[in-house]
Every structure is written in C-alpha cells, then in structure tokens.
C-alpha atoms as a PDB file:
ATOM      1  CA  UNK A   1     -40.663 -24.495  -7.992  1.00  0.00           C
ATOM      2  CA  UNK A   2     -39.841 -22.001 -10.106  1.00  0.00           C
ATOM      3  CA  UNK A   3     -39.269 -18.846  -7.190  1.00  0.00           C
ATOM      4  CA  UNK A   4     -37.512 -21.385  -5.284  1.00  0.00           C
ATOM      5  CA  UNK A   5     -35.237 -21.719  -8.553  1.00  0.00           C
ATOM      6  CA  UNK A   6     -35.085 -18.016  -9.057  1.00  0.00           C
ATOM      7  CA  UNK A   7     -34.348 -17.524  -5.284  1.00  0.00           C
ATOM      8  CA  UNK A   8     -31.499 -20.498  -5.371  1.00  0.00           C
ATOM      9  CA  UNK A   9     -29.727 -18.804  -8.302  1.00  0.00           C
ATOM     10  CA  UNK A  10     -29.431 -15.330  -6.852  1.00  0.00           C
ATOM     11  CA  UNK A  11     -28.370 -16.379  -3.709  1.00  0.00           C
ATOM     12  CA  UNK A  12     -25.684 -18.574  -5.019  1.00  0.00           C
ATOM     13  CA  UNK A  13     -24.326 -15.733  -7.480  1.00  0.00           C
ATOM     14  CA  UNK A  14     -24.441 -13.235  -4.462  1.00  0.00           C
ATOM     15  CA  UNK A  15     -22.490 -15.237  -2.589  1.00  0.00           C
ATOM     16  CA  UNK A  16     -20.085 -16.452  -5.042  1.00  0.00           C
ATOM     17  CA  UNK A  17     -19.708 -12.652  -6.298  1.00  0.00           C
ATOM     18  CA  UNK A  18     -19.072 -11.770  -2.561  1.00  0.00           C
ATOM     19  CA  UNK A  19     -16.314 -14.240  -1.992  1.00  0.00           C
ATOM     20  CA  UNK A  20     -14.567 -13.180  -5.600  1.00  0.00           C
ATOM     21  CA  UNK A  21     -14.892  -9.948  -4.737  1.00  0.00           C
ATOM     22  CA  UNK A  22     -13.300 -10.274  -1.084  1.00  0.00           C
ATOM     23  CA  UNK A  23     -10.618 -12.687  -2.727  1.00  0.00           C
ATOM     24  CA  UNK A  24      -9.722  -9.832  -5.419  1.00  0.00           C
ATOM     25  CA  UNK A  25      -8.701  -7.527  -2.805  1.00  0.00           C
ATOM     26  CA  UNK A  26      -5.340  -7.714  -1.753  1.00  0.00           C
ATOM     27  CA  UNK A  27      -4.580  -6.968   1.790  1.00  0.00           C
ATOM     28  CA  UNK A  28      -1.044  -4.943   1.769  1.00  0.00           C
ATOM     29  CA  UNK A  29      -1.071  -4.670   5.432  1.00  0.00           C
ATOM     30  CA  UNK A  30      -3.577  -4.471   8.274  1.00  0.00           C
ATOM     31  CA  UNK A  31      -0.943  -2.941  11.120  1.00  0.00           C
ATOM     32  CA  UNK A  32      -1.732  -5.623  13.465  1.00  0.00           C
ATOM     33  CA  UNK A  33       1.348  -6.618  14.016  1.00  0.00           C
ATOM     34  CA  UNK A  34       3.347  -3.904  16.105  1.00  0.00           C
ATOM     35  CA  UNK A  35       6.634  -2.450  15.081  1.00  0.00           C
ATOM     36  CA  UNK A  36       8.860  -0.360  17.792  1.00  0.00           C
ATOM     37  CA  UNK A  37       9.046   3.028  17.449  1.00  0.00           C
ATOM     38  CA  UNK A  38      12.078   4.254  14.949  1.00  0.00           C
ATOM     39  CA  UNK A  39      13.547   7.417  15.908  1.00  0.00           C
ATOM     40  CA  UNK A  40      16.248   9.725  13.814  1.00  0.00           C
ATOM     41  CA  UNK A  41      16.736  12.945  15.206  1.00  0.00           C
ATOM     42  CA  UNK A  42      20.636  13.694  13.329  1.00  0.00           C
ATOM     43  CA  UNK A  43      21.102  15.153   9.863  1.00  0.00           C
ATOM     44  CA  UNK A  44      23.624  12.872   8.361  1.00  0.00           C
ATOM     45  CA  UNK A  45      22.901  11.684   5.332  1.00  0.00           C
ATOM     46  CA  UNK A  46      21.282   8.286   6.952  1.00  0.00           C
ATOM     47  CA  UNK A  47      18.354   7.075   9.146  1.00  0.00           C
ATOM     48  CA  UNK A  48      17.253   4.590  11.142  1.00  0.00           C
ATOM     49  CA  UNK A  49      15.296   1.287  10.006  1.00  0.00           C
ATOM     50  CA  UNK A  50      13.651  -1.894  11.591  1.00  0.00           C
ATOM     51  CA  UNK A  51      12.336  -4.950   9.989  1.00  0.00           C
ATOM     52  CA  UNK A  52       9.138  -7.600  11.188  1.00  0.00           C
ATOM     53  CA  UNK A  53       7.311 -10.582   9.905  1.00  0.00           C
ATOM     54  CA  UNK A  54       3.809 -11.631  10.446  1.00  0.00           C
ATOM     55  CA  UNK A  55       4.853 -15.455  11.603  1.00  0.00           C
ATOM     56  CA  UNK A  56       2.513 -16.546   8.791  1.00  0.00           C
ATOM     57  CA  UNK A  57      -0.281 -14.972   9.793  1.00  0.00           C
ATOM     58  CA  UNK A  58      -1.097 -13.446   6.660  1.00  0.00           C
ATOM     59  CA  UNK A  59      -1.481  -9.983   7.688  1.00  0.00           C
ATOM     60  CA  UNK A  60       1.653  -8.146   5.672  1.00  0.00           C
ATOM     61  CA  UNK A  61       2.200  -8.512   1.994  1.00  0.00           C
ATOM     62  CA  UNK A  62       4.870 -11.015   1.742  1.00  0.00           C
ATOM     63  CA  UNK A  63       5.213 -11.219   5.385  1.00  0.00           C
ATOM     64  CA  UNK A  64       7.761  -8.825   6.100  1.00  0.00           C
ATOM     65  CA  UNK A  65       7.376  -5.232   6.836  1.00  0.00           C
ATOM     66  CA  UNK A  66      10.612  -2.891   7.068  1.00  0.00           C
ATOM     67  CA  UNK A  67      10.269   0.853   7.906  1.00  0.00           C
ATOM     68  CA  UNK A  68      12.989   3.279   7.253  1.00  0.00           C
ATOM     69  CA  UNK A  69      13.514   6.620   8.262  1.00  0.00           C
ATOM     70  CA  UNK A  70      15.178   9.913   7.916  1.00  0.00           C
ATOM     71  CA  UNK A  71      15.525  13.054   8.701  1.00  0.00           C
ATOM     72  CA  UNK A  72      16.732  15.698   6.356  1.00  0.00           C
ATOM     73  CA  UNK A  73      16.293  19.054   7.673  1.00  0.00           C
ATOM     74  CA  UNK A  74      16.919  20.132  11.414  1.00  0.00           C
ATOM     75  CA  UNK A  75      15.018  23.383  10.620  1.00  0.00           C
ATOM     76  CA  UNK A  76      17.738  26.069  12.116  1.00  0.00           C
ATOM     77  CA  UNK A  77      20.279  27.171   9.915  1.00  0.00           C
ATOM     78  CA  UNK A  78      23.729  27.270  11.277  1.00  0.00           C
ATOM     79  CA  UNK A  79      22.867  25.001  14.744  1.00  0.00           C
ATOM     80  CA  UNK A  80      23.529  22.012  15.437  1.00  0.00           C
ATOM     81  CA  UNK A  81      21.125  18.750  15.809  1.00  0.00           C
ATOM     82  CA  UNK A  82      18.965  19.040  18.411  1.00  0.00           C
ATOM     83  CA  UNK A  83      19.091  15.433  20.102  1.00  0.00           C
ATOM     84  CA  UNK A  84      15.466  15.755  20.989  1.00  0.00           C
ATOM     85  CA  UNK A  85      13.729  16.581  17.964  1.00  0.00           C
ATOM     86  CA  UNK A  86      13.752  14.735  14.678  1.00  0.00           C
ATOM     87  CA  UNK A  87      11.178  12.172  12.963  1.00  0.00           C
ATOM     88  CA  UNK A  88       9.263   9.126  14.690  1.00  0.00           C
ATOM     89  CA  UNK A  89       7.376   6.204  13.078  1.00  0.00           C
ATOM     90  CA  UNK A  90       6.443   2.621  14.126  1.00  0.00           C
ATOM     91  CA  UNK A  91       2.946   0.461  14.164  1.00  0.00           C
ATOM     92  CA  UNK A  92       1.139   0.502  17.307  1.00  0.00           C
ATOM     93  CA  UNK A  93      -2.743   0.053  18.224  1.00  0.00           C
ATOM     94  CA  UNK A  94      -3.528  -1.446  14.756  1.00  0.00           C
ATOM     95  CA  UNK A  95      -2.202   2.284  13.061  1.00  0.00           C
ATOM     96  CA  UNK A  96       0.773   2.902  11.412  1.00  0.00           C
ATOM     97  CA  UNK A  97       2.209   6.595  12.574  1.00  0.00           C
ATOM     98  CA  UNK A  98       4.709   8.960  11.769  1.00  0.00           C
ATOM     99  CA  UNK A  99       5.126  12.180  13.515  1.00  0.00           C
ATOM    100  CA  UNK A 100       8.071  14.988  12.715  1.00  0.00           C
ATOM    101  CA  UNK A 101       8.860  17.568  15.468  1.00  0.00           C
ATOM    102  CA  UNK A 102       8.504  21.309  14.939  1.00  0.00           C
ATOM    103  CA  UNK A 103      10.823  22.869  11.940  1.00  0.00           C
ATOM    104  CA  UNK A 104      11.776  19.562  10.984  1.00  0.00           C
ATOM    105  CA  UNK A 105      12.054  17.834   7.341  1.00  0.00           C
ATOM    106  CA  UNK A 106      11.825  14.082   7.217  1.00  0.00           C
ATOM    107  CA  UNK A 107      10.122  11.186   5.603  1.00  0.00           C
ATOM    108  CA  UNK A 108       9.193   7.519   6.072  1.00  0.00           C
ATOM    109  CA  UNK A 109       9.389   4.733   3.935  1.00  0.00           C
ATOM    110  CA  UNK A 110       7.389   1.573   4.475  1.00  0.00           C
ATOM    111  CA  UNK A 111       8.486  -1.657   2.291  1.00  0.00           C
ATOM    112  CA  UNK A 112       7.511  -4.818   1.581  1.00  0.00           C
ATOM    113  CA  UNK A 113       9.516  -7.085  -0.494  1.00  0.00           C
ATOM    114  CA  UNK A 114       9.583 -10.817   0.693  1.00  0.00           C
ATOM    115  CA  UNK A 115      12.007 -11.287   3.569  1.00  0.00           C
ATOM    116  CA  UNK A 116      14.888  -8.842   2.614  1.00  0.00           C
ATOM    117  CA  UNK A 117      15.558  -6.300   5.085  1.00  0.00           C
ATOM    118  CA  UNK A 118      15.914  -2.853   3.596  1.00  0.00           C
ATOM    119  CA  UNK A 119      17.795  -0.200   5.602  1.00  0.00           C
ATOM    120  CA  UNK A 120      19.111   3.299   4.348  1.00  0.00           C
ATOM    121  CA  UNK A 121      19.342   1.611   0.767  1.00  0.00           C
ATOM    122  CA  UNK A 122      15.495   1.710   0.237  1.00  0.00           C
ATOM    123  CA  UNK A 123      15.998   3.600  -2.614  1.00  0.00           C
ATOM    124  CA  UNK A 124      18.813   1.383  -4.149  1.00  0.00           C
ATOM    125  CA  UNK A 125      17.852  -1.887  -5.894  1.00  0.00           C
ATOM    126  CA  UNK A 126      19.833  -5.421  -5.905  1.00  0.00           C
ATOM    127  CA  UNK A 127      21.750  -6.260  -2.998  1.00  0.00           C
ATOM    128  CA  UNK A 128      21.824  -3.672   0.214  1.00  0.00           C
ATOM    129  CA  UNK A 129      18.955  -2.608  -0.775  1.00  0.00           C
ATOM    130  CA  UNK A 130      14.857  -3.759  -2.203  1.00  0.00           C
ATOM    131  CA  UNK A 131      15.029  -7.423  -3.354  1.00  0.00           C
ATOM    132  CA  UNK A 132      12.855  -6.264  -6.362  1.00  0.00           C
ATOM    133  CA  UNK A 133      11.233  -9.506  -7.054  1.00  0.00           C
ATOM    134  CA  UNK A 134      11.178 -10.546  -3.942  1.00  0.00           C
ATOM    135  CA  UNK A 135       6.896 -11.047  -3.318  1.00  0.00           C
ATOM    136  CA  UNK A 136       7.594 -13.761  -6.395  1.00  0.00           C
ATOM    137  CA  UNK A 137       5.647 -12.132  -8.838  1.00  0.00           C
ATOM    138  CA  UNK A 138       2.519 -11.831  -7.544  1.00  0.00           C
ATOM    139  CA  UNK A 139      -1.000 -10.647  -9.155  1.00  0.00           C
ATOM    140  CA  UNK A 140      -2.552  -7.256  -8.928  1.00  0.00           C
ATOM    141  CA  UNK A 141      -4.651  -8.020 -11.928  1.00  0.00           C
ATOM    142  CA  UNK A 142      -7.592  -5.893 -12.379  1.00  0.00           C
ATOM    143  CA  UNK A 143      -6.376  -3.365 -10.169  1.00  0.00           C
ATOM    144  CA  UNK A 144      -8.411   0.062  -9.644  1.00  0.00           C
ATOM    145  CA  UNK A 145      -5.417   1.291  -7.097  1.00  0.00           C
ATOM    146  CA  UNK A 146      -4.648   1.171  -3.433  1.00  0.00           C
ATOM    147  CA  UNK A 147      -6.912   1.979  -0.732  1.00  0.00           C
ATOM    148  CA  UNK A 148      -5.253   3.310   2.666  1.00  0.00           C
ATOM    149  CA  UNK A 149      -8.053   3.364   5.431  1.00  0.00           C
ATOM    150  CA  UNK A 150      -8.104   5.393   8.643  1.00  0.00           C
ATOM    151  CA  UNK A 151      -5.412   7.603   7.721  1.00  0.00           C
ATOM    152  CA  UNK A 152      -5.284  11.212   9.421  1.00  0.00           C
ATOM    153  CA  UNK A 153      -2.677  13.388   8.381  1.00  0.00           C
ATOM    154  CA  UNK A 154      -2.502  17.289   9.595  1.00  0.00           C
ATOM    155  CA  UNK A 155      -1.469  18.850   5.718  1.00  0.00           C
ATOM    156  CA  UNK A 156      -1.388  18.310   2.362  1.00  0.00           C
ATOM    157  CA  UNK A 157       2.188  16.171   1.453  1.00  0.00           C
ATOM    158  CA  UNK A 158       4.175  14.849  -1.080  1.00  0.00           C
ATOM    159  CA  UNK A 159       4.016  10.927  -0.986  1.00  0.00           C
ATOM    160  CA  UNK A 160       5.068   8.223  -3.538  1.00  0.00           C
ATOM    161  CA  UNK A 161       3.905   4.971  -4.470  1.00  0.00           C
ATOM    162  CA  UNK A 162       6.619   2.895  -6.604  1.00  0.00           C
ATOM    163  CA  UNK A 163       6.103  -0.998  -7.534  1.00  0.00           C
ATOM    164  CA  UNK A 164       8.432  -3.370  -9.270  1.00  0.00           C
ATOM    165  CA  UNK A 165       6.711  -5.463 -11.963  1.00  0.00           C
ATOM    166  CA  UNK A 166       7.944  -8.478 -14.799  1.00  0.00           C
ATOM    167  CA  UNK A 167       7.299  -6.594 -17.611  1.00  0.00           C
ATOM    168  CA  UNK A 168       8.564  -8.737 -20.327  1.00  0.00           C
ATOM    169  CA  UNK A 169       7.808 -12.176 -18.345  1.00  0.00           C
ATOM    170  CA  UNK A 170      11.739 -12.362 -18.036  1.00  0.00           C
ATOM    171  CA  UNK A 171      12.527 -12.463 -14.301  1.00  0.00           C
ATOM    172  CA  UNK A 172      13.571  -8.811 -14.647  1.00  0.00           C
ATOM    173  CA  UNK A 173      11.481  -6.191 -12.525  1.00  0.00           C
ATOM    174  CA  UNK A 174      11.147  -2.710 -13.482  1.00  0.00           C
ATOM    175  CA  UNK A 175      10.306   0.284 -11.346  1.00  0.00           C
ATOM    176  CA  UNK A 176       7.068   2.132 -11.911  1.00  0.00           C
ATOM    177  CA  UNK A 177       6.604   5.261  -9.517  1.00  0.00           C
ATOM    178  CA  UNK A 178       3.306   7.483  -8.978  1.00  0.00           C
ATOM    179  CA  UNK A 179       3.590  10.778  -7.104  1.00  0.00           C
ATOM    180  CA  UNK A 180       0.761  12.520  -5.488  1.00  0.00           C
ATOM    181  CA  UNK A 181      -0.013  14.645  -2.411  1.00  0.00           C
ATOM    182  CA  UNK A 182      -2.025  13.213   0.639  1.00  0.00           C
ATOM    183  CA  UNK A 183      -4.860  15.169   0.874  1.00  0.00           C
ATOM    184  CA  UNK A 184      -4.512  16.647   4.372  1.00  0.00           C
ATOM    185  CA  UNK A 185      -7.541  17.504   7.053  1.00  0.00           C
ATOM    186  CA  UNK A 186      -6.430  20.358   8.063  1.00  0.00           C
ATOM    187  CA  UNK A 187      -8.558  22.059  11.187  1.00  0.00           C
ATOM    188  CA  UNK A 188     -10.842  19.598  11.472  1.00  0.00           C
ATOM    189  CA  UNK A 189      -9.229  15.892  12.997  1.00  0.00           C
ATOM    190  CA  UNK A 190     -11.243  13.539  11.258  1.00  0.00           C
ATOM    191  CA  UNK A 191     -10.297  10.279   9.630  1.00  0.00           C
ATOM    192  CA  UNK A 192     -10.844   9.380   6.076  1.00  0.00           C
ATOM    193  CA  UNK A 193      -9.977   6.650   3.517  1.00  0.00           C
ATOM    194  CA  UNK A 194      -7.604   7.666   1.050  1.00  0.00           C
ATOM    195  CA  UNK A 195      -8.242   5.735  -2.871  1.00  0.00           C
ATOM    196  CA  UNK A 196      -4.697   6.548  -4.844  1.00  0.00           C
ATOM    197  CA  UNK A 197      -5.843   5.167  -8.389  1.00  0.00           C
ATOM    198  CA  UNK A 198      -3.533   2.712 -10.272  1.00  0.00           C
ATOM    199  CA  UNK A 199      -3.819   4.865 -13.556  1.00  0.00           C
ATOM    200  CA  UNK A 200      -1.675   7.507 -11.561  1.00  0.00           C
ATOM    201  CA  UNK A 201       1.100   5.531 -12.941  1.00  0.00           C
ATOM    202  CA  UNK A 202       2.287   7.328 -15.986  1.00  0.00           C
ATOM    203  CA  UNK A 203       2.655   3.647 -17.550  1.00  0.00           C
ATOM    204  CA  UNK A 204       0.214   2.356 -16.373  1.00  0.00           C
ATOM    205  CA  UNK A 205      -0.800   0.370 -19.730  1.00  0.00           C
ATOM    206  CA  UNK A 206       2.456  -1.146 -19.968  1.00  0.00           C
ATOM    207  CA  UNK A 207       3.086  -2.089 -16.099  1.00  0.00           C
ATOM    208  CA  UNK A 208       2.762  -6.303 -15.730  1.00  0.00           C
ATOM    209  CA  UNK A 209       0.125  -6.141 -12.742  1.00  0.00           C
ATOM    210  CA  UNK A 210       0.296  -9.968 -12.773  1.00  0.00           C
ATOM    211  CA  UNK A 211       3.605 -10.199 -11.655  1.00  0.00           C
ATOM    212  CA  UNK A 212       5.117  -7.513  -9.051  1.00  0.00           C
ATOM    213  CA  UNK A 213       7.685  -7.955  -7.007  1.00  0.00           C
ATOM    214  CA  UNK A 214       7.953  -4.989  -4.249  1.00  0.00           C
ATOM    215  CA  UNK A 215       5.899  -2.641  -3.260  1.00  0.00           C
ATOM    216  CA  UNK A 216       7.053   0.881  -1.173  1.00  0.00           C
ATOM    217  CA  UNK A 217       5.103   3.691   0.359  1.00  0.00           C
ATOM    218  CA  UNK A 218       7.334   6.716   1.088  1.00  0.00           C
ATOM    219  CA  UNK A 219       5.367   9.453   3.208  1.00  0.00           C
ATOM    220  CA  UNK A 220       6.465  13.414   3.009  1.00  0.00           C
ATOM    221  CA  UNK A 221       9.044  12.572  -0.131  1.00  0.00           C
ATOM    222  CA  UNK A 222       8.700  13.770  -3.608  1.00  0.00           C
ATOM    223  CA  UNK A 223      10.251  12.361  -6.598  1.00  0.00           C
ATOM    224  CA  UNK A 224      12.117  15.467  -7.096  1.00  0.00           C
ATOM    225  CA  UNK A 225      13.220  15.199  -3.361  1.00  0.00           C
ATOM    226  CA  UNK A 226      10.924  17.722  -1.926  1.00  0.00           C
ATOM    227  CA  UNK A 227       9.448  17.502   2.071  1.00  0.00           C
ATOM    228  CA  UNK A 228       7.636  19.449   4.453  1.00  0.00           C
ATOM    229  CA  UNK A 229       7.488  20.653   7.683  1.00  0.00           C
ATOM    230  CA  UNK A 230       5.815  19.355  10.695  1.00  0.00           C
ATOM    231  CA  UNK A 231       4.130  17.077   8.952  1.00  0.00           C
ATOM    232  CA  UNK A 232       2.184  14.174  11.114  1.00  0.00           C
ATOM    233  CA  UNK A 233       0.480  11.056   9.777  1.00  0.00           C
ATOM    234  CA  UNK A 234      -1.366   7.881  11.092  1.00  0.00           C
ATOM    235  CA  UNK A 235      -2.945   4.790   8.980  1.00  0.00           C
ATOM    236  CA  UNK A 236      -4.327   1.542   9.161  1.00  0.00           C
ATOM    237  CA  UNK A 237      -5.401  -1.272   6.818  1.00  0.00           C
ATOM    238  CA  UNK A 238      -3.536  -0.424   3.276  1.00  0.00           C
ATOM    239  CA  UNK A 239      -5.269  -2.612   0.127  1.00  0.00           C
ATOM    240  CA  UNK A 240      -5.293  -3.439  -3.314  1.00  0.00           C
ATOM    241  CA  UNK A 241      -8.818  -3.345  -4.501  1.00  0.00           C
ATOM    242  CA  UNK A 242      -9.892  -4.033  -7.971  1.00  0.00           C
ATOM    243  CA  UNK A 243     -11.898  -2.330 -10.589  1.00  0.00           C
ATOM    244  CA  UNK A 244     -15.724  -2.322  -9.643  1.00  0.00           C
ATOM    245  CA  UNK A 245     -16.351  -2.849 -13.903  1.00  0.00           C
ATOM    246  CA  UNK A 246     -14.257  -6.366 -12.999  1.00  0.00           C
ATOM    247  CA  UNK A 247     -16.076  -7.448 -10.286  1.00  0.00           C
ATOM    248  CA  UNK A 248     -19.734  -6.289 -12.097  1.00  0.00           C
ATOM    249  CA  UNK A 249     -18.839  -8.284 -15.136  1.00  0.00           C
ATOM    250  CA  UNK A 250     -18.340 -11.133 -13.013  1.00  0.00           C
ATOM    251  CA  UNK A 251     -21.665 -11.171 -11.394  1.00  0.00           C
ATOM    252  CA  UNK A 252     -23.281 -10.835 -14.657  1.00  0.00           C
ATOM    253  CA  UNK A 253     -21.528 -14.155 -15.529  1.00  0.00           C
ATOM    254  CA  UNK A 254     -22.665 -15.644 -12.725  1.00  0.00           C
ATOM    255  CA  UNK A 255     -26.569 -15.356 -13.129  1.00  0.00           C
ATOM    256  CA  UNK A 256     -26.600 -15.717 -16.751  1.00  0.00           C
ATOM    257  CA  UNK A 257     -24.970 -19.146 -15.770  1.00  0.00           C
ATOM    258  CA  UNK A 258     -27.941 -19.829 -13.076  1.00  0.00           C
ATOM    259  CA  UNK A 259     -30.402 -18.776 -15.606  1.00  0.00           C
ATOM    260  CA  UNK A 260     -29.258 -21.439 -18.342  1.00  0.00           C
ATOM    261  CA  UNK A 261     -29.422 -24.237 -14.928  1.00  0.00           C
ATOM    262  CA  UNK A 262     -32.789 -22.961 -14.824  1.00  0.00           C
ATOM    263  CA  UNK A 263     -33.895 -23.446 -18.681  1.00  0.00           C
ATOM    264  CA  UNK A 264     -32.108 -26.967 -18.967  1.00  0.00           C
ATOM    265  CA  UNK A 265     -34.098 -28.001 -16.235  1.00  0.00           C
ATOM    266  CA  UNK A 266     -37.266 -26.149 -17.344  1.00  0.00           C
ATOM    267  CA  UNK A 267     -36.932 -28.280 -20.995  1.00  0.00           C
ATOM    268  CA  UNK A 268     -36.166 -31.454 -18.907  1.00  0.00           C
END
C-alpha cells in the first residue's frame, strides 16, 4: 500500500508539473497560418504591410499578426530603384521568412497587438500606428525570455525586441526595448533555436510582465537605425517560456503536498 501511495503521488505531481509547465509557456506564434508574400523594392521613405487573424484558432498572440516592411538602401549610389530587387517577407510552410536581394538594406517588422492593423506607423504609438494595450494586459509572469525555434539566418544582424507593459497598474503602457544581434550560421545551413533572455531588457526589474499590451519583433534594425546587407532569415514557432527556477519550485510544492496525503493517511 505504501509503493502504490508513493507511486500515486509522483505520478500525479509529474503530471500536474507537466501541464503547469506547458500552460506557462506562451505561444507568440506558431506560423501556421499563412501570410502572402510582402514585397518593397522602392526607397521612399515607406513600405509595404499586410495584416491576418487566426479565426480563433489560438495560434497568434492576440489573434492578429501584421508584417511590415521596408526597404532602406537600394545599394548603388546615384541609380535609381531597381524594380526587381528589394526586401520579401510573408509566412508560408509553417516558417516565417524574409529574404533581401543583393546590395540591399531593409528590415521586417512582425506585430502583434490585438486586432489593430499596423502599417508604416509600426514605430508610432496611439492611433495610425501599435494599439499599445491592445493584447489587454496580458501575463508574462515568470518569464525567462522568448524562444524563436527553427530559425536559419545567413549572418550575424541587428534585431529588436520591444514590449508595451502597465507599469503603474494605470491603463498606461510603456515601451521597453532589448537590442541584440541574431547569431548567424554562417557556412554551414543548419537550423537552431534562438533563447533571447528577458533580462536583456535594461529595465527589466521594473517592466509589469503581468500586464503587456504589444509585442514587436523587428529583424535587420537597430535601435540606432543600423541594417545590413543581404541579409536572409526564416523562423517558426516564437514563445514565451518561463524561468526553469519557477517551474522547479512548483514541483517541489507539489510532492511535499502528496507526501503530507500520505502521512494523514498513514496516522489514520
């Protein structure tokens, strides 16, 4: 009676931590639902965007996805655009890709903020551009960062992370951005998962992860406004995942709780 106890207990905190552990990721986007291939391919000070839903099916943080982009940099001084070349991104196949042609400058921004469609103003908050609390506050507590899997890019780039979070509990959002530099597999064509840690933020103590309100990705951009050439990526699955110390913690709960089950019904 007492292995068959033992046995019980573990099994039901293993599966409890399991499902808590699965439920404390937060799926950002899976790319399963396609998106038409975007296309800029003039230097004019705008780009091109598109906007989809997941019709409920869960798949896309807040159920819309909208993907800008823009080229910058035609790569030949003193010519004109070449109506062939420029920058090309959509969702296809389950992968999210984005391709610029030889010599040019570009970047892609993926954001999801509720249903608000964000075109060249994805860098602009209020109207015309992110609805910044438009997910409705939702939790990222106990975040350990974002996890994009799959993703195969051909050089080391500039890329930015920025979320809107409550801060102060008062409906107003405030803009937290991390910069960092995809790591590139140059020469060699393999995939890898790419972990961008939460503490990345420079505020990342005083950021509200229970309440955020938008979330952007912006591939081959800097803060400081910096891109590179040539540079192709592809992606699939982005999450939030949360700290392993979080999840441990939990399990510990969990069996200390079977164990006292065990003892009251040992002293019964």
């Amino acid at each position: 009676m007492l292995n068959f106890i033992r046995a019980l207990s573990v099994m039901a905190c293993a599966l409890l931590f399991h499902a808590n552990a699965q439920a404390l990721e937060i799926l950002i986007d899976d790319f399963s639902e396609d998106q038409t291939l975007l296309q800029d391919t003039v230097v004019d000070g705008t780009g091109v965007h598109s906007q989809v839903n997941d019709g409920g099916a869960g798949t896309i943080l807040g159920g819309y996805r909208d993907i800008y982009v823009e080229e910058i940099d035609n790569g030949i001084a003193s010519q004109p655009d070449n109506p062939i070349l420029g920058i090309r991104a959509g969702v296809s196949a389950g992968r999210f890709v984005a391709v610029l042609d030889d010599l040019v400058k570009a970047y892609a921004v993926v954001t999801y903020d509720g249903s608000n469609e964000v075109g060249s103003g994805w860098n602009v908050e209020g109207a015309g551009g992110v609805d910044t609390g438009g997910l409705g506050g939702i939790s990222f507590a106990g975040i350990a960062g974002f996890l994009f899997e799959e993703v195969s890019n051909d050089l080391v780039a500039p890329a930015q992370l920025i979320i809107w979070t409550d801060d102060n509990n008062d409906g107003v959002y405030v803009k937290h951005i991390l910069d960092f530099v995809t790591f590139g597999d140059i020469n060699d064509g393999d995939v890898y998962d790419a972990f961008i840690s939460a503490a990345g933020f420079s505020d990342f103590g005083s950021i509200n992860w229970d309440k955020v309100g938008a979330f952007q990705a912006i591939f081959n951009l800097s803060n400081d406004g910096d891109t590179l050439l040539n540079v192709d990526l592809s992606l699939s699955r982005a999450t939030v995942v949360p700290e392993p110390a979080a999840l441990s913690m939990l399990g510990a709960g969990m069996l200390m709780l079977g164990f006292v089950g065990y003892r009251r019904r040992k002293n019964q």
